[in-house]
Protein backbone atom coordinates (compact mmCIF):
# COMPACT_ATOMS: atom_id res chain seq x y z
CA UNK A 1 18.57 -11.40 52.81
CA UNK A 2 21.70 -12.59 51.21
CA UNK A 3 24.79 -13.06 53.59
CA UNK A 4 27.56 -11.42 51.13
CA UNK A 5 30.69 -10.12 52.82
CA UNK A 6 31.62 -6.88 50.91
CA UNK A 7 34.50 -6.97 49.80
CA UNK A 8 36.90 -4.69 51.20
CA UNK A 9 34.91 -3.68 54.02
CA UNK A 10 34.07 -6.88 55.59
CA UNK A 11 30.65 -6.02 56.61
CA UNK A 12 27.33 -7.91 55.53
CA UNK A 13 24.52 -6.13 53.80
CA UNK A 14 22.10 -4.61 55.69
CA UNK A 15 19.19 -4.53 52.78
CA UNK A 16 19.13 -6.04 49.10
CA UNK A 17 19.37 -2.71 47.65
CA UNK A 18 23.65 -2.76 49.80
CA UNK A 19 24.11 -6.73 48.27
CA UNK A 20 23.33 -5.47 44.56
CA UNK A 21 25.16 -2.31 44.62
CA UNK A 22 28.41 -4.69 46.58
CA UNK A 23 27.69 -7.59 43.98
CA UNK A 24 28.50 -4.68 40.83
CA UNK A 25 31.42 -2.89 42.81
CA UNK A 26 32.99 -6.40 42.98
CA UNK A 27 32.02 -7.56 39.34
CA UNK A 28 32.88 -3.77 37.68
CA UNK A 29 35.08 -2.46 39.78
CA UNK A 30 34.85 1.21 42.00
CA UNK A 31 34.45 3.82 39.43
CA UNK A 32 36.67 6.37 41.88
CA UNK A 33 39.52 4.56 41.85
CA UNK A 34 39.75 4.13 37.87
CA UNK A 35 41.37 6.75 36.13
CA UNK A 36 39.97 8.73 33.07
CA UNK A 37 41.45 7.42 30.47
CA UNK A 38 40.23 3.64 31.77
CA UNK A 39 36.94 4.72 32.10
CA UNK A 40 37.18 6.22 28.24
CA UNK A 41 38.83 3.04 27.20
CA UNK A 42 35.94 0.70 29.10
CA UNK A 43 33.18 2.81 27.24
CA UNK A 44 34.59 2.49 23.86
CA UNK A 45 34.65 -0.83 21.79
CA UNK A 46 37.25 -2.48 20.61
CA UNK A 47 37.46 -1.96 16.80
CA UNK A 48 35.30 1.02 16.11
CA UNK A 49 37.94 3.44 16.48
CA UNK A 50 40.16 2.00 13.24
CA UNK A 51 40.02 4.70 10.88
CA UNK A 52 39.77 1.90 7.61
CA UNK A 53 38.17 -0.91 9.79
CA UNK A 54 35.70 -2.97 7.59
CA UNK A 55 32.45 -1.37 7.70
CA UNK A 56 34.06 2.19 7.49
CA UNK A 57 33.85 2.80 3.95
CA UNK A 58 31.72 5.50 2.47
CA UNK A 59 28.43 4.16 0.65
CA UNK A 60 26.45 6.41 -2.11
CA UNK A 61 23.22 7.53 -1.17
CA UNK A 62 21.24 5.33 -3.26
CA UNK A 63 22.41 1.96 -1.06
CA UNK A 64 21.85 4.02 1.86
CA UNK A 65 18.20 4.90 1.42
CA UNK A 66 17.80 1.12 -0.07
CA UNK A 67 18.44 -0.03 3.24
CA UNK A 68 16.71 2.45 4.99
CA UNK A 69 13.24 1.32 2.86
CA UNK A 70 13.74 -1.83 2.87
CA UNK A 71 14.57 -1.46 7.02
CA UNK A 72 11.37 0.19 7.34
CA UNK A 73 9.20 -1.72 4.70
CA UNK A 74 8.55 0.64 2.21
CA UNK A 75 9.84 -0.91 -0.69
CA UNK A 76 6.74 -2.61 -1.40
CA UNK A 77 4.90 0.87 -1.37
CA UNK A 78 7.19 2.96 -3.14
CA UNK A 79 7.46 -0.01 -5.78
CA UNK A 80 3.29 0.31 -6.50
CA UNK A 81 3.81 4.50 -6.36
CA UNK A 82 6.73 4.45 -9.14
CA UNK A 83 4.47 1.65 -11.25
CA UNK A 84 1.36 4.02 -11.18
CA UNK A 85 4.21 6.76 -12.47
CA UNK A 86 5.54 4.94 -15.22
CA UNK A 87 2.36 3.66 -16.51
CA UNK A 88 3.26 5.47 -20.29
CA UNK A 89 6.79 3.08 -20.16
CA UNK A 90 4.89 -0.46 -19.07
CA UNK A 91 1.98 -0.16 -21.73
CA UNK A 92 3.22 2.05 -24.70
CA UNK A 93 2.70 5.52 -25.28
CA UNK A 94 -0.40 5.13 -27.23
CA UNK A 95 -2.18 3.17 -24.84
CA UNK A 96 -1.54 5.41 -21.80
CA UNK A 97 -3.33 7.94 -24.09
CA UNK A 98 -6.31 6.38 -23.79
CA UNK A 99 -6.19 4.70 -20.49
CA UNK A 100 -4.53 5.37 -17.03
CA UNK A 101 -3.87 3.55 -13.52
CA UNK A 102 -6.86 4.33 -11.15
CA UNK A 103 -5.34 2.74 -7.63
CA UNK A 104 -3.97 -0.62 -6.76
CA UNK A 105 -6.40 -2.72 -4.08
CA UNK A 106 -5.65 -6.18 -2.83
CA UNK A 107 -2.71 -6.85 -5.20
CA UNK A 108 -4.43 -5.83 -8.31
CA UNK A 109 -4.08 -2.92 -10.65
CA UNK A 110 -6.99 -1.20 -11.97
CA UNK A 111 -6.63 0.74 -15.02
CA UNK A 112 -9.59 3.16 -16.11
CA UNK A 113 -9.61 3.34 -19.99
CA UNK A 114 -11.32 6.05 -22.42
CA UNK A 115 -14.00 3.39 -23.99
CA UNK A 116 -15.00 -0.18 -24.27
CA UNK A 117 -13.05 -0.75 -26.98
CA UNK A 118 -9.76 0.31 -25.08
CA UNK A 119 -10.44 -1.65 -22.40
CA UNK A 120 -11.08 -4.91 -24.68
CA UNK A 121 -7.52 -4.20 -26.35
CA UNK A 122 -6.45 -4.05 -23.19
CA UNK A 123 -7.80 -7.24 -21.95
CA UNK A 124 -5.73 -8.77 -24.51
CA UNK A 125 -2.61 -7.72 -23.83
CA UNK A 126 -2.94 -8.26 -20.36
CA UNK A 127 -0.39 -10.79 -19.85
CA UNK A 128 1.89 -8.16 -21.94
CA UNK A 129 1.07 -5.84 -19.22
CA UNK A 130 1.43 -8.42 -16.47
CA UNK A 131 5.11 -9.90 -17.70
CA UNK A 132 6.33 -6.17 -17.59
CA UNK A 133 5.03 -5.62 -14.29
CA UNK A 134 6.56 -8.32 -13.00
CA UNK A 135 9.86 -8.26 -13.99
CA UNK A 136 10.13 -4.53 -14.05
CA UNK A 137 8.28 -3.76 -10.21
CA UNK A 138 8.49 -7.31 -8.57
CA UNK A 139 8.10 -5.32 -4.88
CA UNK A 140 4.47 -4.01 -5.73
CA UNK A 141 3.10 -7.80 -5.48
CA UNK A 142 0.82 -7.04 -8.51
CA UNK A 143 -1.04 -10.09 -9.10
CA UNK A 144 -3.42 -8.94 -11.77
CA UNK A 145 -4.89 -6.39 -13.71
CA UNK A 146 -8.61 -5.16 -14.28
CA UNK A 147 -9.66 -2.98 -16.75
CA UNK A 148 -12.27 -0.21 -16.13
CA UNK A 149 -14.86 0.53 -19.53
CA UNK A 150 -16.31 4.30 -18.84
CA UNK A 151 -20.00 4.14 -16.93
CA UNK A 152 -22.64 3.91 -19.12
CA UNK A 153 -25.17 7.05 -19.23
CA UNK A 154 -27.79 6.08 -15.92
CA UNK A 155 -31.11 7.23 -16.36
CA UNK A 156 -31.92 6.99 -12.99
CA UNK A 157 -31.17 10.30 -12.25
CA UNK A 158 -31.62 14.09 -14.07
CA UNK A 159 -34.50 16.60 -14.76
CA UNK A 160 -36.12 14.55 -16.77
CA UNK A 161 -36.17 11.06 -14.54
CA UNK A 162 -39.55 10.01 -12.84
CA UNK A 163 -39.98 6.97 -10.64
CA UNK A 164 -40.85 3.91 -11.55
CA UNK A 165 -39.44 1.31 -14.55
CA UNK A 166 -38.67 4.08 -16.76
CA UNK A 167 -38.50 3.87 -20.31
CA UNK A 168 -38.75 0.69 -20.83
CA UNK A 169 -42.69 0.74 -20.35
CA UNK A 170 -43.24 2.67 -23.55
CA UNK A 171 -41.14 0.64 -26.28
CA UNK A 172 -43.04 -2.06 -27.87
C-alpha cells in the first residue's frame, strides 16, 4: 500500500481505494470548497463560448450532409445509386430507350439492353460510357461496363419439351 500523507489531514491511507481518491483531491482540488461559478468556469473550454470564434459560422446544408456521408462512408454508395438514376444523362436519351442499368457487382456496371444489336452498339461506345462515368461519378469506383443481350428462347422447358437431345435429333 502506498505511504501518501493526505494532505491536509496528515493521516496515511488505510486502503488504495483512500490513496486514489487523496491523490485527485490534491491534483483537482475539493469540489466543496470551490464556488459555482469556478466549477462552471472549470467545465467549460476556453474558446467555445466566443459568439464569432472560428468554427462558428453557419454552413448550408449541402456541406453539412457532405461531411456527414463522407464521415460515415456513404459517398461511395450514394455515388453508384445516383449513376443507376441518371443512366438517360450518361448514355443519351435514345439509348436508355433501349437499354437500362441492371445492378453494379464488383466494380462493374451491368446494363441489360432490348436486343443484340443494342448491346453491340453499346459495346462500342463503351469507353464513351466509361469516360462519363468517370469523370461525372468518380465515388462509385466503376471500373467497367458489361452489356446484357436478352436470353435467347430455351427449349428446355414448356408443354411441348421431352427429355433427351431435343430437336436436334430430327434435322438432317
Amino acid at each position: 500500500m502506498p505511504d501518501e500523507t493526505a494532505g491536509d489531514e496528515g493521516a496515511v491511507p488505510e486502503t488504495e481505494s483512500q490513496a486514489v481518491y487523496l491523490r485527485f483531491k490534491r491534483a483537482f482540488g475539493d469540489a466543496k470548497s470551490m464556488s459555482r461559478t469556478r466549477l462552471r468556469q472549470r467545465r467549460q473550454p476556453v474558446g467555445e463560448t466566443i459568439p464569432y470564434g472560428t468554427g462558428r459560422d453557419p454552413r448550408g446544408i449541402s456541406s453539412v450532409m457532405d461531411s456527414l456521408t463522407n464521415e460515415l462512408g456513404w459517398s461511395g454508395s450514394l455515388a453508384k445509386s445516383d449513376l443507376m438514376l441518371a443512366w438517360s444523362q450518361i448514355a443519351g436519351a435514345e439509348t436508355a430507350e433501349h437499354s437500362h442499368p441492371v445492378g453494379i457487382t464488383d466494380a462493374v456496371l451491368s446494363v441489360q439492353c432490348d436486343s443484340t444489336a443494342w448491346a453491340t452498339q453499346l459495346r462500342h461506345m463503351r469507353t464513351m460510357i466509361m469516360t462519363r462515368i468517370a469523370q461525372e461519378y468518380p465515388d462509385a469506383g466503376i471500373e467497367s461496363v458489361r452489356f446484357l443481350a436478352p436470353d435467347a428462347p430455351s427449349w428446355k422447358r414448356g408443354s411441348r419439351s421431352i427429355p433427351g437431345r431435343g430437336p436436334r435429333d430430327t434435322y438432317g
